[in-house]
Protein backbone atom coordinates (compact mmCIF):
# COMPACT_ATOMS: atom_id res chain seq x y z
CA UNK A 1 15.40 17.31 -1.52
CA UNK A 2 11.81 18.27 -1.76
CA UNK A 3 8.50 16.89 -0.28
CA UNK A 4 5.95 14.90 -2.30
CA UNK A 5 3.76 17.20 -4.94
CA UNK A 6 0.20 16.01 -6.49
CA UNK A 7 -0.94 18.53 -8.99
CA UNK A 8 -4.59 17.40 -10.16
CA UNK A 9 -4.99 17.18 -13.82
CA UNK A 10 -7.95 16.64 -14.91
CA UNK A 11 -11.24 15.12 -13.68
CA UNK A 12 -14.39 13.23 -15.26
CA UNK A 13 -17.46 15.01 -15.40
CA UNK A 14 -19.88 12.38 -14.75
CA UNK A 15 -18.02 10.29 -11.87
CA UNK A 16 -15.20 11.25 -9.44
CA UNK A 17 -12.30 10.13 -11.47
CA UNK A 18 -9.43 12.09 -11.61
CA UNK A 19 -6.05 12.13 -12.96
CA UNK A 20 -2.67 14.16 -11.59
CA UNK A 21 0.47 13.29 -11.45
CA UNK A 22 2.42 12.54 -7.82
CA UNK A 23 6.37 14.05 -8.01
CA UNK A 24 8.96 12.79 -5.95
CA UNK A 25 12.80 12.81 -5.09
CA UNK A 26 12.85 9.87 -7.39
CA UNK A 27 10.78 10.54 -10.25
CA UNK A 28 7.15 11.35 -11.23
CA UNK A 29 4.35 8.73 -10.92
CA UNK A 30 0.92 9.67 -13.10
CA UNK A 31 -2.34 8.86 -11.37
CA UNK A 32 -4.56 6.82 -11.35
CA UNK A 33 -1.82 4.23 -10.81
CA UNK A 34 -1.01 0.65 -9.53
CA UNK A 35 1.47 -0.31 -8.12
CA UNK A 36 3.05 -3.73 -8.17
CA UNK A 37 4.17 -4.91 -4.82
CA UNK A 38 7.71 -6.23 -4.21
CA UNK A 39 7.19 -8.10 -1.01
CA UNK A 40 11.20 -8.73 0.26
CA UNK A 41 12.23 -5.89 -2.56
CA UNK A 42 11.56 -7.34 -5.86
CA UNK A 43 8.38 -8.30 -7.65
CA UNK A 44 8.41 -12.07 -7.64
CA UNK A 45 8.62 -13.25 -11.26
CA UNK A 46 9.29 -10.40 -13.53
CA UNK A 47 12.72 -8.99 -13.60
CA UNK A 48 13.46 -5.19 -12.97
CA UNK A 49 14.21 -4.60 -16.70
CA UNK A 50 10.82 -6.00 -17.42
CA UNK A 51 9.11 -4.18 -14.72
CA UNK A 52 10.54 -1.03 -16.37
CA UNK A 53 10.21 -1.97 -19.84
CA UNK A 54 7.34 -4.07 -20.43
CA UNK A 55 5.09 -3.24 -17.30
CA UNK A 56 6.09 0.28 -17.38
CA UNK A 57 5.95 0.22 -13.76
CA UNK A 58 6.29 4.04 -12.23
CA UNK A 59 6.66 2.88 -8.32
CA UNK A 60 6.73 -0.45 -6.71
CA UNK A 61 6.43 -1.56 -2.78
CA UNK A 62 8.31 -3.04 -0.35
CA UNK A 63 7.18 -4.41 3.16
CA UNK A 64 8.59 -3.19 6.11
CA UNK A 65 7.42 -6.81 7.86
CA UNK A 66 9.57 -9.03 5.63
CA UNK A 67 12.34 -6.47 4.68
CA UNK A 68 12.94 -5.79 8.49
CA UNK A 69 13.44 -9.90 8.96
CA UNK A 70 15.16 -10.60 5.74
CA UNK A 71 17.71 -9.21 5.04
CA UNK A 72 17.78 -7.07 7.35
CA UNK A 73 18.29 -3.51 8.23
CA UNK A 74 21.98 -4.12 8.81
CA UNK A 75 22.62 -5.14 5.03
CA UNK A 76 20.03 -2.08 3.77
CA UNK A 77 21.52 0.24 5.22
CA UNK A 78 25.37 -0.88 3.88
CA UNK A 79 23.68 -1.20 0.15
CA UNK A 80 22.20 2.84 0.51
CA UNK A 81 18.74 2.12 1.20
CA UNK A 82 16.73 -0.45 -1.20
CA UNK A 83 16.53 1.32 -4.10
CA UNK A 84 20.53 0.60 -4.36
CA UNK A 85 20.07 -2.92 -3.14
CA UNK A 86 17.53 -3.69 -5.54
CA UNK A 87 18.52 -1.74 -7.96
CA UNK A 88 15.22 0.28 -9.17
CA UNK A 89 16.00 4.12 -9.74
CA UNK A 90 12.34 5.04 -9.36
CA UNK A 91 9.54 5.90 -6.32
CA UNK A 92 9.31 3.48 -3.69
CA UNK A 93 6.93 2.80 -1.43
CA UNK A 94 7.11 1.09 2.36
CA UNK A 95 4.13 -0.17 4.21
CA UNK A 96 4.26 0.20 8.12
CA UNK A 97 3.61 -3.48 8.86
CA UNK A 98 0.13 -3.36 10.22
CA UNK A 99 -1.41 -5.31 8.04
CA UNK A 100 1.28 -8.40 8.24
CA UNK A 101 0.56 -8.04 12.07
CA UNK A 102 -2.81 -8.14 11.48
CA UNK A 103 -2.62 -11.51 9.53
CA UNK A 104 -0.29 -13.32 12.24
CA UNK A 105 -3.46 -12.84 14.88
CA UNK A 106 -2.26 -16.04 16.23
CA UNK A 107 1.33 -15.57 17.04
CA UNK A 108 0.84 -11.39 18.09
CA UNK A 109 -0.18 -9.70 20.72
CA UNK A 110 -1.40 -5.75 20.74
CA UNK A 111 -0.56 -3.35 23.30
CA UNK A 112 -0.53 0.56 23.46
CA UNK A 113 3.42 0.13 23.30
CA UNK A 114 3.10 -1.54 20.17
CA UNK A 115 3.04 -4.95 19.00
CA UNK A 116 4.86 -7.95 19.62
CA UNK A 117 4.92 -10.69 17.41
CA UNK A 118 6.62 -13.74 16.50
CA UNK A 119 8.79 -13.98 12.93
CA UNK A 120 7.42 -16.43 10.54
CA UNK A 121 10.81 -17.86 9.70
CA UNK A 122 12.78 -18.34 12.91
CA UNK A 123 9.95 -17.65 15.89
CA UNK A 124 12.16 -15.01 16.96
CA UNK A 125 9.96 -12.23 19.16
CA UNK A 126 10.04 -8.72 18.21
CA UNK A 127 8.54 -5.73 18.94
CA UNK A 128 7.23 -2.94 16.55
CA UNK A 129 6.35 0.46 17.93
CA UNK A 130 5.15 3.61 16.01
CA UNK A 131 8.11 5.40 16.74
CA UNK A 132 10.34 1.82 15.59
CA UNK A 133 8.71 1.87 12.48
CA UNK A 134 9.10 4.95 11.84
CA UNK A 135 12.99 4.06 12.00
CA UNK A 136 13.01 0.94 10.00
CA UNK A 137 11.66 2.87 7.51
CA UNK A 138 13.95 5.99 6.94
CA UNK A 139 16.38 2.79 6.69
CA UNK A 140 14.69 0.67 4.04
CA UNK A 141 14.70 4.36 2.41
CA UNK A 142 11.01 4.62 0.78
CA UNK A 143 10.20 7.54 -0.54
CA UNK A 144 6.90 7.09 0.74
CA UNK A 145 5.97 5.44 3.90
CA UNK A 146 2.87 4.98 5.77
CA UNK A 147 1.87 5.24 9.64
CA UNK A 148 1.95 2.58 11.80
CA UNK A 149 -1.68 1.59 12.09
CA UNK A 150 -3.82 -1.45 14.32
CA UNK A 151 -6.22 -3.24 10.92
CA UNK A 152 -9.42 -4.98 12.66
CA UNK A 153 -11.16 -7.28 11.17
CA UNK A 154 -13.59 -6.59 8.43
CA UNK A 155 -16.36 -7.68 10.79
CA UNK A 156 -15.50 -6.02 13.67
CA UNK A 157 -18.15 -4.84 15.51
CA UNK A 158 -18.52 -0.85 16.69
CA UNK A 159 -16.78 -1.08 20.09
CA UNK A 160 -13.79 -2.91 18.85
CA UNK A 161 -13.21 -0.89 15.40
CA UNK A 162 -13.47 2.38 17.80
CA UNK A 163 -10.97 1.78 20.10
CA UNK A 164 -8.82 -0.09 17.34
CA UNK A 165 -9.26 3.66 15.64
CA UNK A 166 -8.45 5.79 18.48
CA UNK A 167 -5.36 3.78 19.37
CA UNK A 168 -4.38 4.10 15.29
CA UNK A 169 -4.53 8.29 16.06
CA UNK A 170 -2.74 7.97 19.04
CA UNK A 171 -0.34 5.55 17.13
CA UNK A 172 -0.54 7.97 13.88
CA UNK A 173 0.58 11.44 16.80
CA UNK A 174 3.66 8.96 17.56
CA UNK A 175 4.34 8.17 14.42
CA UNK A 176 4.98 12.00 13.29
CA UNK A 177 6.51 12.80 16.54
CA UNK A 178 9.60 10.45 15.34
CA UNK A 179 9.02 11.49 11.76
CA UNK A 180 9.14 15.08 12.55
CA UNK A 181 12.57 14.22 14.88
CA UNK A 182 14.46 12.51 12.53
CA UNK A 183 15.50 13.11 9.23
CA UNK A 184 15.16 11.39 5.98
CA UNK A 185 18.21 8.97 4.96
CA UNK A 186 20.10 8.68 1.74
CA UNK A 187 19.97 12.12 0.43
CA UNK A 188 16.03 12.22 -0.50
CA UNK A 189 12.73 13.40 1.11
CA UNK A 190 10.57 10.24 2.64
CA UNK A 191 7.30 11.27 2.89
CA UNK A 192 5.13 10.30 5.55
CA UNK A 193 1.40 9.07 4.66
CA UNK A 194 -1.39 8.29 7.39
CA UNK A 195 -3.68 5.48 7.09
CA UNK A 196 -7.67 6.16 7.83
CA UNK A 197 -9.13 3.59 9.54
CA UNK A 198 -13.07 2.79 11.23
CA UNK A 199 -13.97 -0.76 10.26
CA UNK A 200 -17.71 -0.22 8.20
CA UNK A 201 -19.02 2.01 10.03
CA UNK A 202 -19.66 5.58 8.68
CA UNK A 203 -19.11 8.28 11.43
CA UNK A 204 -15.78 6.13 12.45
CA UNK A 205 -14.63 6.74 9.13
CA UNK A 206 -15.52 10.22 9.41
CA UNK A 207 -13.54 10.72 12.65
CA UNK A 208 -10.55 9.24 11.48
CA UNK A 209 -10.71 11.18 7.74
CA UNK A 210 -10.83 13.95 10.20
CA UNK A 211 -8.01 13.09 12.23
CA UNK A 212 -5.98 12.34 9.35
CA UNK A 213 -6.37 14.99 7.09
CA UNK A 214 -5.83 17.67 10.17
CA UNK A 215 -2.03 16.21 9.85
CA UNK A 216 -1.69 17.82 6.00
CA UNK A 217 0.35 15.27 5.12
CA UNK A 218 1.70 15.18 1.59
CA UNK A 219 -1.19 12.38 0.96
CA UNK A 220 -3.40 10.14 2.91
CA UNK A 221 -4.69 6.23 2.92
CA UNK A 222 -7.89 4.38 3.46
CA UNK A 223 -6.63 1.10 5.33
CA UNK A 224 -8.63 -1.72 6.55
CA UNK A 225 -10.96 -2.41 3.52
CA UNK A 226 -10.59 -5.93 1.67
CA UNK A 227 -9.82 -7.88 4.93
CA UNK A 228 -13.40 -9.85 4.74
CA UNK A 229 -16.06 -7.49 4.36
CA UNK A 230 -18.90 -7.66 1.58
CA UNK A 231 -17.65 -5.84 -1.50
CA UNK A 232 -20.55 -3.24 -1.96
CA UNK A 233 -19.51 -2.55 1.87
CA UNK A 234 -15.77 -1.82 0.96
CA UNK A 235 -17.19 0.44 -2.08
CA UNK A 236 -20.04 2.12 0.13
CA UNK A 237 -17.08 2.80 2.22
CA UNK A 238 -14.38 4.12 -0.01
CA UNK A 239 -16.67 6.56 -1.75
CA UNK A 240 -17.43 7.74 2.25
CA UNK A 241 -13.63 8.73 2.69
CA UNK A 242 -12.80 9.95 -0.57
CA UNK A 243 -15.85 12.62 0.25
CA UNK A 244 -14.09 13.30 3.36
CA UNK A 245 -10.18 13.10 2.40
CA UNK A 246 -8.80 16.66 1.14
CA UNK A 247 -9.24 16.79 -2.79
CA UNK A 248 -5.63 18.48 -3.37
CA UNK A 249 -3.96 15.34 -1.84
CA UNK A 250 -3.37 11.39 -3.17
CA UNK A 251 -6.09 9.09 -1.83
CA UNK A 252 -4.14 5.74 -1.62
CA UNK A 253 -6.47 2.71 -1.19
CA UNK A 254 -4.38 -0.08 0.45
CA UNK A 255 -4.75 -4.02 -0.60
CA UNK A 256 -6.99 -3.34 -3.90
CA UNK A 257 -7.32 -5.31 -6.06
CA UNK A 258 -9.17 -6.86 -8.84
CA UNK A 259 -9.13 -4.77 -12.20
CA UNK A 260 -13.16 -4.21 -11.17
CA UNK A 261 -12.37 -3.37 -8.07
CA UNK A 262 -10.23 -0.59 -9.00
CA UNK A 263 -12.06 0.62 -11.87
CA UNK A 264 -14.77 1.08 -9.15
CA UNK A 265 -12.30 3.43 -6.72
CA UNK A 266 -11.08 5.10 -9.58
CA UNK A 267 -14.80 6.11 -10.21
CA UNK A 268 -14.94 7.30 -6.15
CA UNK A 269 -11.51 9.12 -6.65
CA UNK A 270 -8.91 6.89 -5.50
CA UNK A 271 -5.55 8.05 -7.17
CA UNK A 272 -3.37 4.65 -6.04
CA UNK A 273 -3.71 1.43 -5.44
CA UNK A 274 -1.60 -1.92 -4.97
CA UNK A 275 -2.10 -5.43 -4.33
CA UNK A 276 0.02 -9.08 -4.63
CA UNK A 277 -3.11 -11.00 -6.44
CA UNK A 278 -1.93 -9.73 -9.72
CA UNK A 279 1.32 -11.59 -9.28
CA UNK A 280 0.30 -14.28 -6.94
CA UNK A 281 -2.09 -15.51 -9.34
CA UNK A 282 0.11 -15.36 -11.97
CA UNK A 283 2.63 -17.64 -10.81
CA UNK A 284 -0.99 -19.64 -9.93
CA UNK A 285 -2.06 -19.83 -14.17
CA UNK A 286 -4.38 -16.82 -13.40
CA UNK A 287 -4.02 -14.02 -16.23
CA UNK A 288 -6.14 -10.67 -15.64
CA UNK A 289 -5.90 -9.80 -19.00
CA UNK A 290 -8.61 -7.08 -21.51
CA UNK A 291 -10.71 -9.48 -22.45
CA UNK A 292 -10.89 -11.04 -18.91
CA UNK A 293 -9.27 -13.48 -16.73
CA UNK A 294 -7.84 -17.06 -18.31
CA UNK A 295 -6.14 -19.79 -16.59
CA UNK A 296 -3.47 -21.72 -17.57
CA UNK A 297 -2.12 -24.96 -16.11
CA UNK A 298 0.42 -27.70 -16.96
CA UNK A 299 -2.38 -30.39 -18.55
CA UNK A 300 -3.73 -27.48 -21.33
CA UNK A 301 -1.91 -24.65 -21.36
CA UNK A 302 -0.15 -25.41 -24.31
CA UNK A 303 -3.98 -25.44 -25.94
CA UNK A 304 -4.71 -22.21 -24.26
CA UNK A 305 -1.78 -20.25 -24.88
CA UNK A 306 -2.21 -20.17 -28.72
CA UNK A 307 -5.67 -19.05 -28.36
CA UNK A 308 -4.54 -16.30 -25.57
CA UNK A 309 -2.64 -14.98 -27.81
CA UNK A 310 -4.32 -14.69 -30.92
CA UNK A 311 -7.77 -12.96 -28.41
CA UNK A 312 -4.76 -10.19 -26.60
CA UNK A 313 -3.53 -9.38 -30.37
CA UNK A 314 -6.57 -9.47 -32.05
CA UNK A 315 -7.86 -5.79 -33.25
């Protein structure tokens, strides 16, 4: 077993972009990348042959939120982690959760324990603590997986998005105490990534890039960006903490996006990204494709898909 390794590349001359390639237990992954998010352990709609094969995917996600709920760490754990459940041989990554708690704001309630919350299937309470997290995610086996963190609002004003960030750090010191006291499960290194957070405002950011990058972890995230802010905000913002982030490290930007948008944090230096639009609007008649987005629905898609075609093929 080894830990995570980013050797950087090459980089653009005229912007920040970079490219490097991330190895793991489970395979290399070549930066920039994106990476398609399994929800419950799969990518909804495209099969893991075609995920290999035709997307050429080099990592996928899986979300601690829904994967702790259904099916359960019980049934994980007997299959040897999800890569054997799910069957995909290459890097993993597990988010902590925080942003699924973040989105039930009306059935959770945040304490410096933790947070309890109510499942969306059942209304079964439960309770997730840093130091719980940290376990339910050496069990779903990522080879990456990412702090337990408290998202605010991307409106937030200054009082709320401090204390929200100093109870992330204290969150983040729990988070590696457990890390650092357990050991990683099915015979391969699960790396440990912390999650900068600050709402919009500049010398938060700071602190917490700080903060974070004092941890030299194997790489580091920007969280809480994309959750209803302006989007020259969550650029102005980005390029802040990539300035601030150590260079020799993965910058992961969490919950972007739109081909523009990560074209754009490319540009500031972002090395991954992920996001469920790409698929959720796909199973909506929403195609990002290269010569821009095109809808499809059941009344003309038959007219459309001819002419799709002949445009993606076309020299």
């Amino acid at each position: 077993m080894a830990a995570l390794q980013f050797n950087l590349e090459k980089t653009d001359n005229s912007t920040k972009a970079r490219s490097g390639k991330i190895v793991t237990d489970h395979g290399e992954i070549l930066t920039p990348i994106f990476m398609p998010v399994g929800t419950v352990g799969s990518v909804k709609a495209v099969t893991q042959q075609q995920l290999a094969d035709d997307v050429k995917a080099q990592i996928i996600l899986g979300n601690t939120y829904h994967l702790y709920l259904r099916p359960g760490l019980e049934v994980l754990e007997k299959a040897g982690g999800l890569h054997q459940f799910n069957a995909w041989p290459k890097p993993v990554l597990t988010d902590s959760g925080g942003y699924q708690v973040f989105s039930l704001a009306g059935t959770r309630k945040i304490k410096e324990e933790g947070v309890t919350f109510q499942s969306h299937i059942d209304g079964s309470k439960h309770l997730f603590t840093p130091e719980y997290v940290m376990d339910i995610q050496r069990s779903i086996g990522g080879d990456i997986i990412m702090a337990f963190d408290e998202c605010p609002p991307g409106g937030s004003e200054y009082n709320y998005a401090k204390k929200s960030m100093e109870m992330t750090h204290r969150w983040l010191d729990r988070c590696f105490n457990q890390y650092n006291a357990t050991e990683s499960k099915y015979g391969y290194t699960q790396n440990l990534f912390p999650i900068v957070q600050g709402g919009t405002y500049k010398d938060l950011r700071k602190q917490s890039c700080d903060y974070v990058s004092d941890k030299n972890a194997t790489g580091n995230a920007i969280g809480g960006l994309s959750v209803g802010e302006p989007e020259e905000v969550m650029y102005e913002i980005c390029d802040w903490c990539c300035d601030h982030l150590p260079q020799e490290k993965p910058r992961y930007l969490m919950g972007v996006g739109t081909p523009w948008n990560i074209l754009e944090g490319i540009s500031m230096g972002v090395d991954m990204f992920d996001c469920v639009m790409p698929t959720r609007n796909g199973r909506n008649a929403m195609l990002f494709t290269t010569k821009g987005i095109i809808n499809i629905d059941n009344k003309n898609g038959s007219l459309i898909f001819p002419r799709l075609m002949k445009a993606l093929t076309a020299p």
